[in-house]
Protein backbone atom coordinates (compact mmCIF):
# COMPACT_ATOMS: atom_id res chain seq x y z
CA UNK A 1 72.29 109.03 93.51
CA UNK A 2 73.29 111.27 90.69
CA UNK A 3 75.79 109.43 89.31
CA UNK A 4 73.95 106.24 89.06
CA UNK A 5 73.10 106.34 85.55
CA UNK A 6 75.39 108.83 84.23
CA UNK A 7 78.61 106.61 85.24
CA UNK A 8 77.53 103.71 83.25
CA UNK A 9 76.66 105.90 79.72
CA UNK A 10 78.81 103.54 77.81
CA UNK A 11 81.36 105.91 75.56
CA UNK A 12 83.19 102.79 73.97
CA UNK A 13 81.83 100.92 70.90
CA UNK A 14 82.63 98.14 71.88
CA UNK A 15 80.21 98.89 75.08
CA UNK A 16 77.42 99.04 72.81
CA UNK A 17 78.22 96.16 70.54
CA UNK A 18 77.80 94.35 73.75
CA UNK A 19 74.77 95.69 74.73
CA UNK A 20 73.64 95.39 71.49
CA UNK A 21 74.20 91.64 71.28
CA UNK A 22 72.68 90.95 74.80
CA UNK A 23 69.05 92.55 73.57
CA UNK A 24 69.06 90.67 70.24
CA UNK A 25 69.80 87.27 71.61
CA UNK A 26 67.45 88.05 74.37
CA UNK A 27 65.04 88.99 72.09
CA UNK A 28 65.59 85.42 70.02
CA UNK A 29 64.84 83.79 73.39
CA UNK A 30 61.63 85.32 74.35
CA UNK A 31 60.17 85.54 70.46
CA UNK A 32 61.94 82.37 68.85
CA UNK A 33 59.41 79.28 69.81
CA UNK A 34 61.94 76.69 68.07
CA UNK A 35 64.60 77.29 69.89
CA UNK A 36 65.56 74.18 71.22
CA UNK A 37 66.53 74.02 75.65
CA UNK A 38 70.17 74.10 74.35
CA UNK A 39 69.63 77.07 71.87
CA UNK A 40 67.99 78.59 74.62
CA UNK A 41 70.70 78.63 77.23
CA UNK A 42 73.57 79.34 75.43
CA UNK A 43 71.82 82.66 73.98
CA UNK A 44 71.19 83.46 77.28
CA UNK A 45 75.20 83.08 78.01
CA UNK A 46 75.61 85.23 75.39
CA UNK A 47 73.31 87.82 76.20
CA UNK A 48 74.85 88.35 79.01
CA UNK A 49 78.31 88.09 78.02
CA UNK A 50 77.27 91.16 75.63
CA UNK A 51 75.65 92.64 79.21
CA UNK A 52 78.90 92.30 80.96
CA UNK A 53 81.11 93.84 77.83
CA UNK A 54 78.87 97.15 77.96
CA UNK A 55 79.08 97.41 82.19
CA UNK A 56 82.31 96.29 82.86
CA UNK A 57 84.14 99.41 81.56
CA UNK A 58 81.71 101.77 82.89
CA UNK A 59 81.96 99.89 86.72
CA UNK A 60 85.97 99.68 86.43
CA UNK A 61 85.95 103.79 85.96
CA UNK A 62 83.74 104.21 88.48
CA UNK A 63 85.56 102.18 90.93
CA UNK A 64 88.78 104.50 90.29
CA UNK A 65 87.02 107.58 90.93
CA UNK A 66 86.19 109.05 94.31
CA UNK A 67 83.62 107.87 97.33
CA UNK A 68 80.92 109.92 95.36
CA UNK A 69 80.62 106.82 92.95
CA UNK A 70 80.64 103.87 95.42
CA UNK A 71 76.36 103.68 95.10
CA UNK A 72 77.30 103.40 91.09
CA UNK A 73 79.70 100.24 91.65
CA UNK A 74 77.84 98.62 94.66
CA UNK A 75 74.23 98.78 92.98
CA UNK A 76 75.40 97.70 89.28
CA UNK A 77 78.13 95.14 90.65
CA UNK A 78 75.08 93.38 92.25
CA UNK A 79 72.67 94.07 89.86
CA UNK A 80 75.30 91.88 87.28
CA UNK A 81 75.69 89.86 90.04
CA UNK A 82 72.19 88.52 90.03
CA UNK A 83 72.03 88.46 86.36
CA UNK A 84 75.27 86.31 86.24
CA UNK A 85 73.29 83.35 89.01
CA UNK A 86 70.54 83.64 87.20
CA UNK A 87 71.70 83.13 83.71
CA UNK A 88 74.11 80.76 85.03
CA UNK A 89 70.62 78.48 86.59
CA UNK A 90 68.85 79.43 83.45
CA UNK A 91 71.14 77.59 81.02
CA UNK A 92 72.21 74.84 83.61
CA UNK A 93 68.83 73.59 83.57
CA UNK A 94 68.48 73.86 79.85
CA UNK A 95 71.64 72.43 78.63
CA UNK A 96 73.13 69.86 80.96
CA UNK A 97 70.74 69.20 84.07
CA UNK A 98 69.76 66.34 82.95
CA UNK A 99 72.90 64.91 81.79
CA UNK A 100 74.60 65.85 85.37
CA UNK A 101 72.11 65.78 88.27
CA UNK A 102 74.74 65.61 90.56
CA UNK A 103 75.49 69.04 89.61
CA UNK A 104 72.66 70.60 91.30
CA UNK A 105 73.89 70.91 94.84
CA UNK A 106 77.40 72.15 93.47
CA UNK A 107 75.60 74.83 91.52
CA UNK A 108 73.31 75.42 94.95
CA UNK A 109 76.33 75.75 96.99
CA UNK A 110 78.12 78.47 94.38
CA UNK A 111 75.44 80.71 94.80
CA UNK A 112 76.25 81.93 99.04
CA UNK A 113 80.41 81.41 97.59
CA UNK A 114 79.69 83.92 94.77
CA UNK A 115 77.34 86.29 97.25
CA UNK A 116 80.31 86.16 99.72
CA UNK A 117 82.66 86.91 97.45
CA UNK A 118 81.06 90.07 96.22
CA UNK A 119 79.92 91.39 99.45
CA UNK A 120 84.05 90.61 100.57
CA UNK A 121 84.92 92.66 97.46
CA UNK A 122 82.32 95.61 98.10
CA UNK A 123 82.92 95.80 101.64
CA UNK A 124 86.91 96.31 100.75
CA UNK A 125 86.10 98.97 97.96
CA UNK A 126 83.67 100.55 100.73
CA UNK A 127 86.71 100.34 103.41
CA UNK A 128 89.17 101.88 101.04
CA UNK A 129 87.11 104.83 99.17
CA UNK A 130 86.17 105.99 102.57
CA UNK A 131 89.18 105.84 105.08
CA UNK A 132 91.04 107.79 100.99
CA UNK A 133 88.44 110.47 101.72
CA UNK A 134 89.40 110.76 105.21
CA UNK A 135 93.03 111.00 105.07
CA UNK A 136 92.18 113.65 102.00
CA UNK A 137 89.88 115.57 103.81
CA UNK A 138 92.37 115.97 106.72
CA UNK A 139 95.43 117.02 104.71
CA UNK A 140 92.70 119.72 103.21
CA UNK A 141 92.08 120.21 106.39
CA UNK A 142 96.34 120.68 107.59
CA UNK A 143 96.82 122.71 104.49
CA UNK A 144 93.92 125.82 105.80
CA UNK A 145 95.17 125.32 109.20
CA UNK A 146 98.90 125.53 107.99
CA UNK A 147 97.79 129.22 106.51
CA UNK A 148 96.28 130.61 109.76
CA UNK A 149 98.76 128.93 112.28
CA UNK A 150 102.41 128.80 110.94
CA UNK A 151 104.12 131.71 111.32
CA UNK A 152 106.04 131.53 107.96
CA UNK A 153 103.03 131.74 105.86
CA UNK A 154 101.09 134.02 108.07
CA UNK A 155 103.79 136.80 107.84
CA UNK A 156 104.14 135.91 103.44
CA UNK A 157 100.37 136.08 103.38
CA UNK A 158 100.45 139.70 105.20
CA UNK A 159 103.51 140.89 102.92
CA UNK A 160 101.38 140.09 99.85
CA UNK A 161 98.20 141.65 101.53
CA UNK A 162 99.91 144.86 101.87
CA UNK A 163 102.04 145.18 98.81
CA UNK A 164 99.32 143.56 96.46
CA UNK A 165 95.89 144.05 98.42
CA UNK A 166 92.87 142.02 97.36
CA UNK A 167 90.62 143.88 94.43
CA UNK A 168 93.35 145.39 93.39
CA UNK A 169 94.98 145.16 89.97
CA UNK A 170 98.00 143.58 88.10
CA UNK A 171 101.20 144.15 89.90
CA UNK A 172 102.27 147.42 89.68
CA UNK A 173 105.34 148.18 86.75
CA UNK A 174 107.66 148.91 89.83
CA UNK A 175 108.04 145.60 91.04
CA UNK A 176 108.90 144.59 87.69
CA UNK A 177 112.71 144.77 87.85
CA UNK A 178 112.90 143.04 91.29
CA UNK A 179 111.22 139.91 89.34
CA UNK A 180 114.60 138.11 88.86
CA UNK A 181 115.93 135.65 91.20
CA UNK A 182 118.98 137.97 92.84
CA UNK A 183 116.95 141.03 92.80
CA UNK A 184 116.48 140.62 96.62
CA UNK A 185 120.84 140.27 97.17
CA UNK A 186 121.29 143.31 94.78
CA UNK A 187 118.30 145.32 96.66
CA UNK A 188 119.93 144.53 100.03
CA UNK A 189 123.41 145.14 98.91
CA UNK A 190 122.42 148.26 97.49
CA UNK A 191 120.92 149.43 100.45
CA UNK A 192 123.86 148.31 102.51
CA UNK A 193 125.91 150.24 100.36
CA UNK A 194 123.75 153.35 100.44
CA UNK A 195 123.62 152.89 104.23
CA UNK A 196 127.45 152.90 104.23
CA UNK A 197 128.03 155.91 102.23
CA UNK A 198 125.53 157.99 104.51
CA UNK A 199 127.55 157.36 107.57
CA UNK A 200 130.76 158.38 105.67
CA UNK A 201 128.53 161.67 104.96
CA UNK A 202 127.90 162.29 108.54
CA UNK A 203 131.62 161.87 109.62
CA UNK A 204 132.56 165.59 107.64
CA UNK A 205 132.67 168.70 109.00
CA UNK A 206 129.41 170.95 109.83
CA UNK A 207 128.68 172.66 106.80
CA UNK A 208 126.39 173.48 103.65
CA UNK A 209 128.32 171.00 101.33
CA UNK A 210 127.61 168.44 104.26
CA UNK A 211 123.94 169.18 104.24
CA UNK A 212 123.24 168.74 100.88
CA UNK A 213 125.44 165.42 100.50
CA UNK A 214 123.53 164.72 103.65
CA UNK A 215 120.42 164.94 102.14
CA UNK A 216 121.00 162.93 98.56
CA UNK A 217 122.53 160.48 100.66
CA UNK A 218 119.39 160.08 102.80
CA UNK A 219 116.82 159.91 100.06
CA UNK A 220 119.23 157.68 98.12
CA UNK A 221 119.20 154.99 101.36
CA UNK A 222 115.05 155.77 101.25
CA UNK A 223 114.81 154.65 97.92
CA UNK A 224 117.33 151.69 98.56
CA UNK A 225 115.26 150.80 101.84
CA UNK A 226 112.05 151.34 99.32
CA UNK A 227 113.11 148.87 96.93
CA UNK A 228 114.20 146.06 99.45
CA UNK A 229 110.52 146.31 100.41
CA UNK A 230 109.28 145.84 96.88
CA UNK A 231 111.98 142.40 96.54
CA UNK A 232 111.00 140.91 99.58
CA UNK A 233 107.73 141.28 98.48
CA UNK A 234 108.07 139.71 95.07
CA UNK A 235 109.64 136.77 97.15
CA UNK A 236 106.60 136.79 99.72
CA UNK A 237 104.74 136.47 96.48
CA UNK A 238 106.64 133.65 95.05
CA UNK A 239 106.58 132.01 98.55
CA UNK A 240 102.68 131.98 98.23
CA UNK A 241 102.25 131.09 94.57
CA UNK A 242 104.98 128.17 95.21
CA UNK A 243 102.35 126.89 98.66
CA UNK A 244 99.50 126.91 96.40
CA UNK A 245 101.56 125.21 93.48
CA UNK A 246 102.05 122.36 96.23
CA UNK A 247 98.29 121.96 96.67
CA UNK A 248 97.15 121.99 93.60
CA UNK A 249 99.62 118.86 92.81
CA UNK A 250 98.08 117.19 96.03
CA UNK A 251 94.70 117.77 94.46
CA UNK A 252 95.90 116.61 91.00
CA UNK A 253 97.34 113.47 93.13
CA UNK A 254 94.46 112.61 94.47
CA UNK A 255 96.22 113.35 98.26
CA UNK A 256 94.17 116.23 99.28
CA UNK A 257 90.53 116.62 98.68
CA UNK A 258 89.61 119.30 96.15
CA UNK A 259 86.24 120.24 97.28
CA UNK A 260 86.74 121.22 100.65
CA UNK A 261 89.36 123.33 99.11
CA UNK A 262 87.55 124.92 96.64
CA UNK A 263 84.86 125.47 99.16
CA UNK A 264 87.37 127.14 101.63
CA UNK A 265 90.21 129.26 99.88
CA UNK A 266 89.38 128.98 95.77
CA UNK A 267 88.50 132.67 95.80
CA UNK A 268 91.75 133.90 97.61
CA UNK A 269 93.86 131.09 95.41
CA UNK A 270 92.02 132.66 92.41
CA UNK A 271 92.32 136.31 93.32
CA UNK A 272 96.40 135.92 93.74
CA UNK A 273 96.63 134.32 90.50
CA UNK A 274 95.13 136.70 88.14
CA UNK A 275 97.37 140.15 90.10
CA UNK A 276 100.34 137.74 90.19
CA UNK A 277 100.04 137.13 86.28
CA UNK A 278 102.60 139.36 85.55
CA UNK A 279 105.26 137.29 87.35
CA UNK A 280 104.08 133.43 86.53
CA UNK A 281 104.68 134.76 83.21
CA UNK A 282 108.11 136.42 84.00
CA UNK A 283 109.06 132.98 86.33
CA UNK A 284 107.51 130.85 82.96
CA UNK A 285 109.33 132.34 79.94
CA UNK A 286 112.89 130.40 79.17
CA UNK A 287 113.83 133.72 77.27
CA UNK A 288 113.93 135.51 80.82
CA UNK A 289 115.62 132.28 82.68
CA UNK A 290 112.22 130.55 83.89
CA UNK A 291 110.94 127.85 82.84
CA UNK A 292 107.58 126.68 81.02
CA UNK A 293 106.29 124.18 83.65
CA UNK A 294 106.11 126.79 86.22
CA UNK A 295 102.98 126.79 88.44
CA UNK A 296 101.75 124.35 86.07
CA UNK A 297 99.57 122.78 88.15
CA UNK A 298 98.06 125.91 89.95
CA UNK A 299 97.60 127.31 86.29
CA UNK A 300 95.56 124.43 85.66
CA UNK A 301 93.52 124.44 89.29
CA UNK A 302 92.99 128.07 88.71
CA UNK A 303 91.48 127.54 85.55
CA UNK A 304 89.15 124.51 87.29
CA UNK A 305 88.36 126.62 89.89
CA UNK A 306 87.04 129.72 87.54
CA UNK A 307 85.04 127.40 85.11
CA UNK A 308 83.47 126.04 88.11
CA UNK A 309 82.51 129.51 89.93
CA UNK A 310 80.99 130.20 86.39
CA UNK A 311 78.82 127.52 86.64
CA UNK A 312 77.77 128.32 90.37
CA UNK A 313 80.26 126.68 92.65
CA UNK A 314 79.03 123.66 92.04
């Protein structure tokens, strides 16, 4: 019911010329006594010509948005439709009923046509707005699911947990470096070597040179193994960020339905983003090899989603 009146405030001038136009030639019919019959009707035409300019701008927006707005379209639409029958009575029996008689029963049998014809029209609107919100609701639906069932995610989400744990802050300096796209192959390569060269260690004779390459060579492979960690963790992270890229375009396409999400996972979604910041920027700036439309859309959801927990989730 909320959205009765507000969808049809008219923001187009031409809107209220319309309207405009409508009152004063209604006005000329009620106050003017020498109007003549014809006078009469045809200001009655054109009052609600004027009517239909303001509405019909306001009911085509209304009919694009979501099922939220279907009271707006099916209470105006019939609203103008009774206007329309009875303006269209109103001047037919003050301009030509009495030069065409024969009319009458074609202008009876309009009336149940033009009825049938907006009910067909309704009914299809009705059909469509509601099986949309279904099929959106259950993609929502497959997207939360995906996160606590596939396996994939699941073990990405608990990477990210652990390396970057809710309430905690930006991501720490030392991930920095392992930002770039073949940090992970250098990480693992480096490891591999470091790996390599500690086995070449253990092959020499007992001894105290053997010992101490023995241990530089271990904490060189714990540092190697340490920063394999910290690249498969950036990648976890752009794993996530890259899922939740996907549904905010859904949202923004109108495929998944926005609410339910917002309702479910905004707080998570929104969490991530702000200690990820560090790296949308990195993955966005074409100085550093990214580029600028980057998580586009989930900047843009993320920013929806915190203007709307301001004003209190609504």
């Amino acid at each position: 019911m909320e959205h009765i009146f507000k969808d049809i405030a008219a923001k187009h001038w031409a809107a209220w010329v319309g309207l405009g136009v409508a009152v004063i030639a209604m006005a000329a019919v009620v106050f003017n006594p020498l109007l003549t019959d014809f006078g009469k009707g045809a200001l009655v035409l054109l009052a609600y010509s004027g009517l239909v300019v303001f509405m019909w701008r306001s009911l085509l927006l209304a009919a694009h948005l979501d099922h939220r707005h279907l009271l707006t379209v099916c209470i105006w639409s019939f609203v103008m439709l009774a206007l329309g029958i009875a303006a269209l009575f109103y001047s037919y029996m003050h301009i030509i009923s009495n030069l065409y008689p024969a009319l009458d029963k074609l202008l009876n049998n309009l009336v149940p046509v033009l009825v049938a014809i907006w009910a067909a029209a309704v009914g299809w609107l009705i059909h469509f707005k509601l099986t949309t919100k279904a099929h959106r609701t259950n993609n929502a639906f497959a997207i939360i699911m995906e996160m606590r069932k596939n396996s994939e995610i699941i073990k990405r989400l608990e990477i990210v947990s652990y390396h970057f744990p809710p309430g905690s802050g930006p991501i720490p300096q030392s991930y920095v470096p392992f930002f770039a796209p073949d940090a992970l192959t250098k990480a693992r390569n480096a490891a591999a070597g470091a790996q390599a060269n500690l086995s070449q260690i253990a092959k020499l004779q007992n001894g105290a040179p053997k010992e101490g390459f023995l241990r530089n060579a271990s904490s060189a492979l714990d540092t190697a193994n340490a920063n394999v960690e910290k690249a498969e963790a950036i990648q976890a992270l752009k794993f996530v960020l890259n899922y939740y890229e996907f549904m905010a375009v859904g949202i923004k396409a109108g495929d998944l339905d926005g609410d339910l999400l917002f309702s479910s996972i905004s707080t998570a979604v929104i969490r991530l983003f702000d200690r990820a910041k560090a790296y949308i920027d990195f993955a966005s700036d074409e100085a550093r090899g990214g580029h600028p439309d980057t998580f586009c859309d989930l900047k843009r959801l993320s920013a929806e989603w915190k203007s709307r927990d301001r004003n209190g989730r609504s």
